[in-house]
Protein backbone atom coordinates (compact mmCIF):
# COMPACT_ATOMS: atom_id res chain seq x y z
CA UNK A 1 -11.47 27.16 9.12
CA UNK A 2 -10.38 24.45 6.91
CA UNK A 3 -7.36 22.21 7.29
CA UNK A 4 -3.82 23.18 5.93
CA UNK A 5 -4.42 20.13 3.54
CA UNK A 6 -7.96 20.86 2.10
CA UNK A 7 -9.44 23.05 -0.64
CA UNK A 8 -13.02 24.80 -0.97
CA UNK A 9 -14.53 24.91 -3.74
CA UNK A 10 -18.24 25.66 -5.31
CA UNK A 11 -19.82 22.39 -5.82
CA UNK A 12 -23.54 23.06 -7.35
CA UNK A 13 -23.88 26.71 -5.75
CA UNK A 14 -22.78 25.01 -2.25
CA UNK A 15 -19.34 25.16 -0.38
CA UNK A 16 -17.43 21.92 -1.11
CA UNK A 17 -14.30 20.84 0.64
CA UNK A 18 -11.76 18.33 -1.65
CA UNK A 19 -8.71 17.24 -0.18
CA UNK A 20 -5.72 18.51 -1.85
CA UNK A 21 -3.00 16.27 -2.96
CA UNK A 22 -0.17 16.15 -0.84
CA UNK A 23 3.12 15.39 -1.42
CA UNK A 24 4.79 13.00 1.43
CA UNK A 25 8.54 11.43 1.39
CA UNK A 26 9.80 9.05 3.63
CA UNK A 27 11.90 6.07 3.78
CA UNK A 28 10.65 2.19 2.77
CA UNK A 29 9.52 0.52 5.50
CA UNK A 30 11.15 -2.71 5.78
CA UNK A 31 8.80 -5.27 4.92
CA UNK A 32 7.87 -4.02 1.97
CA UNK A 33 11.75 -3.48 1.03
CA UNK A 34 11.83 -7.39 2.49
CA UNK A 35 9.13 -8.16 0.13
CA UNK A 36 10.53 -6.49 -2.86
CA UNK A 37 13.93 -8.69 -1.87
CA UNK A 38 12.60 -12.20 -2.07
CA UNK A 39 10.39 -11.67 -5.40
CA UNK A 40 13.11 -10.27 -7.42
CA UNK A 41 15.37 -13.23 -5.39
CA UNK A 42 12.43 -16.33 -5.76
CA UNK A 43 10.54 -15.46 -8.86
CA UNK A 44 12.58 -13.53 -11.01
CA UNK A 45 15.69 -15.37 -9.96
CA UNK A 46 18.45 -12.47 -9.87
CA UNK A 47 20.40 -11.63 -7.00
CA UNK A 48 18.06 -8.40 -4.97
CA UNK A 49 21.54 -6.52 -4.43
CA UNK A 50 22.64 -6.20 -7.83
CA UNK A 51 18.96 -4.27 -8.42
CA UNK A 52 17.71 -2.56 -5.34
CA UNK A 53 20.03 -1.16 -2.53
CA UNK A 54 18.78 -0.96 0.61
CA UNK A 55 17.85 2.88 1.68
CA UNK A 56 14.80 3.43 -0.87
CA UNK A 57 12.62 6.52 -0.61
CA UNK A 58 9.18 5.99 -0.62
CA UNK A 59 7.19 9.53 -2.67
CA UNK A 60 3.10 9.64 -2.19
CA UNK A 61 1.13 11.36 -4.09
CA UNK A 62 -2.15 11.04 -1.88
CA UNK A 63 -2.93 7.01 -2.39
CA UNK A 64 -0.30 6.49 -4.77
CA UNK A 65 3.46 5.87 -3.75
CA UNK A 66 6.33 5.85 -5.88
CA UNK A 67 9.51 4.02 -4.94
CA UNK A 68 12.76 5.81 -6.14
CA UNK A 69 16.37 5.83 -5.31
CA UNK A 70 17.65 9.17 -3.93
CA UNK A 71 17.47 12.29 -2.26
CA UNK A 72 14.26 12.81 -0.37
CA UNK A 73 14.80 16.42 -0.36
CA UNK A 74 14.40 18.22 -3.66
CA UNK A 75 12.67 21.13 -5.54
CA UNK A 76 8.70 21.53 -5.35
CA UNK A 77 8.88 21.34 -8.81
CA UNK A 78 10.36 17.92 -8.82
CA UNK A 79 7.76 14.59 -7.93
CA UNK A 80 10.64 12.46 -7.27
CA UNK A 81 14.44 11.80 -7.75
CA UNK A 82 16.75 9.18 -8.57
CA UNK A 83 15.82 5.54 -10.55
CA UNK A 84 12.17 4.49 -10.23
CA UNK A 85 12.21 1.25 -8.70
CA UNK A 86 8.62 0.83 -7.83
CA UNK A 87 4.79 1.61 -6.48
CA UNK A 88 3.04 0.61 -3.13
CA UNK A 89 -0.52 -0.37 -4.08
CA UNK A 90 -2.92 -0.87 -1.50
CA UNK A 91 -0.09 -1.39 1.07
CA UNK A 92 1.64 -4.33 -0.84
CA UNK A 93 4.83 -3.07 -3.40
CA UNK A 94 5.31 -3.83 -7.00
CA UNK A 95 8.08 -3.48 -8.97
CA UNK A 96 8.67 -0.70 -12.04
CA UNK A 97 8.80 -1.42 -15.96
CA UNK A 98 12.46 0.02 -15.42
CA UNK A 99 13.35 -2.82 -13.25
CA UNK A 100 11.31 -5.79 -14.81
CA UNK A 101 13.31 -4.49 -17.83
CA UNK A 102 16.83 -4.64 -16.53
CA UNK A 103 16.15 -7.68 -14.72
CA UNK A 104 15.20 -9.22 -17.90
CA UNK A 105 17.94 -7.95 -20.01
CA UNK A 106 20.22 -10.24 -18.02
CA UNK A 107 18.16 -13.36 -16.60
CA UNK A 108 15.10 -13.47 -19.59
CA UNK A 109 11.84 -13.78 -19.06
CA UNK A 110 10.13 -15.09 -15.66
CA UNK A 111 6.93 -14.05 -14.02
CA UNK A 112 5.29 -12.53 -17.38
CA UNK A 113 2.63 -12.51 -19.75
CA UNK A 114 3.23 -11.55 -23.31
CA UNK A 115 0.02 -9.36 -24.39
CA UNK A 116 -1.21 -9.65 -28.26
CA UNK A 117 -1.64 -5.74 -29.63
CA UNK A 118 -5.75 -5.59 -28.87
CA UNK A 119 -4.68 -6.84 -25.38
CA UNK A 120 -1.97 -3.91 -24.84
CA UNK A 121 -4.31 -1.15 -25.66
CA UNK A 122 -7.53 -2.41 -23.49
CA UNK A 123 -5.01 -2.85 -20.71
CA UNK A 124 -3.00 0.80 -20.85
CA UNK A 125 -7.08 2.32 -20.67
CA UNK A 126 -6.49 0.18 -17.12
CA UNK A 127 -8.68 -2.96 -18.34
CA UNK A 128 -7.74 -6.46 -16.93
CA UNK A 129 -6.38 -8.78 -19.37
CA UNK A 130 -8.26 -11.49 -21.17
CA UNK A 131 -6.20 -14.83 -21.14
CA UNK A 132 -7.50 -14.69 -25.18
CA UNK A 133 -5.09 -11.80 -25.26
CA UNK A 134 -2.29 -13.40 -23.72
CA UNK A 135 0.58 -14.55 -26.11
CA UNK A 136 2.76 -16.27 -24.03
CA UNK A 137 2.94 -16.98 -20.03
CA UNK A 138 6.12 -17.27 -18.53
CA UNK A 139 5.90 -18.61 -14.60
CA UNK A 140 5.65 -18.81 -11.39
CA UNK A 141 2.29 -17.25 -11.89
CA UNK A 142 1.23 -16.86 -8.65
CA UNK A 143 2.96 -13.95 -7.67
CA UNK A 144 2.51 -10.99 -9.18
CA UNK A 145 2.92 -10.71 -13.12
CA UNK A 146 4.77 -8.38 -15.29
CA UNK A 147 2.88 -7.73 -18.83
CA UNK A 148 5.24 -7.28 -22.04
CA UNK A 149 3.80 -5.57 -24.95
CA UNK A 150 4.30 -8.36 -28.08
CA UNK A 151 5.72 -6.15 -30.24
CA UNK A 152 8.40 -4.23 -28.99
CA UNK A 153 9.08 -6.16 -25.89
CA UNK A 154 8.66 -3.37 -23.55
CA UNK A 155 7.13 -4.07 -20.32
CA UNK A 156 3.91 -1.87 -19.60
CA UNK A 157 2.17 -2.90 -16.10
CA UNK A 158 1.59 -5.52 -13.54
CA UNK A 159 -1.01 -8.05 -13.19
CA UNK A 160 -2.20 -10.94 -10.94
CA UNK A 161 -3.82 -14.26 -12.23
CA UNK A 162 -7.55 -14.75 -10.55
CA UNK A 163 -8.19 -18.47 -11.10
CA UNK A 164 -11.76 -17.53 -9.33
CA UNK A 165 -12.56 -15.15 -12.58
CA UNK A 166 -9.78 -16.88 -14.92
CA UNK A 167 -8.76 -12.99 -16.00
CA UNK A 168 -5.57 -11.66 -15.36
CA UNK A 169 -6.61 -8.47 -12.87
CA UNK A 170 -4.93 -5.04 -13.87
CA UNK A 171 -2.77 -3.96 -10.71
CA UNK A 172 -0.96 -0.99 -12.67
CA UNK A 173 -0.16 0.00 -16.01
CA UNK A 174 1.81 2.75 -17.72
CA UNK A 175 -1.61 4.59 -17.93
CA UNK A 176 -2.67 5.31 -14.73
CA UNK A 177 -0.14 8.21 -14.14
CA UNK A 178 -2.20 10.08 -17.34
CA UNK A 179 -5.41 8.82 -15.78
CA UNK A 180 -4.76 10.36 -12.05
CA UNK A 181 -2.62 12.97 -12.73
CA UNK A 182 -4.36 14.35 -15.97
């Protein structure tokens, strides 16, 4: 019998077994809430507790997790509650657009790349981003990066600088919910 978790399917005239996606909630475990803490506090420079409290529910979709304020109970229907404060990517967590935005509504820009238009749309089809398609840099850059569309200001993903390849690497953008859930 196959697990509670897993699917069969017909894969060329053979039986094929995919894993299912589950659905997991739990709370944030507290280094990556630490971690969360001391970028917003050392590179954004904006006080953590004005952003983030300190009971955040951590949503996975398989490998993705989503990082959310509220309930950790709701409908099936429902992928997560409350404000979307971030994702856990390969173990390490990254702020949302939502936050980067309020953040710099108040203290401006810090820890950012402004992306020219050509830039925006190779990123959002999850490309990294060409330093000849970077605008404007705003440090510290070596932390992660939070990429601003040029014209309308809107935040749309997160990168890291690679000196080694002189690219800034695509961690997330706005597209990869279409691109795994679609």
């Amino acid at each position: 019998m196959y697990k509670n978790n897993q699917v069969k399917t017909m894969k060329y005239g053979k039986p094929h077994v995919e894993p299912r996606i589950t659905v997991e909630s739990k709370g944030l475990p507290r280094r990556h809430l630490f971690i969360l803490k001391n970028y917003i506090r050392k590179s954004l420079r904006a006080d953590p507790s004005n952003y983030i409290g300190n009971s955040l529910v951590v949503t996975c979709l398989g490998k993705t997790c989503i990082i959310h304020e509220g309930r950790n109970t709701y409908p099936a229907t429902t992928l997560y509650s409350g404000r979307w404060i971030g994702l856990i990517i390969n173990d390490y967590p990254y702020l949302s657009p939502v936050l980067y935005e309020e953040i710099y509504m108040e203290h401006g820009f810090r820890a950012a790349v402004i992306a020219r238009d050509k830039g925006v749309r190779a990123f959002l089809y999850g490309n990294d981003l060409l330093p000849i398609s970077v605008k404007k840099v705003y440090g510290p850059t070596k932390y992660p990066l939070a990429v601003i569309d040029g014209s309308d200001h809107r935040v749309i993903g997160v990168v890291r600088w690679d000196p080694r390849d002189r690219i800034y690497k695509n961690i997330y953008d706005l597209g990869l919910f279409l691109r795994a859930l679609g």
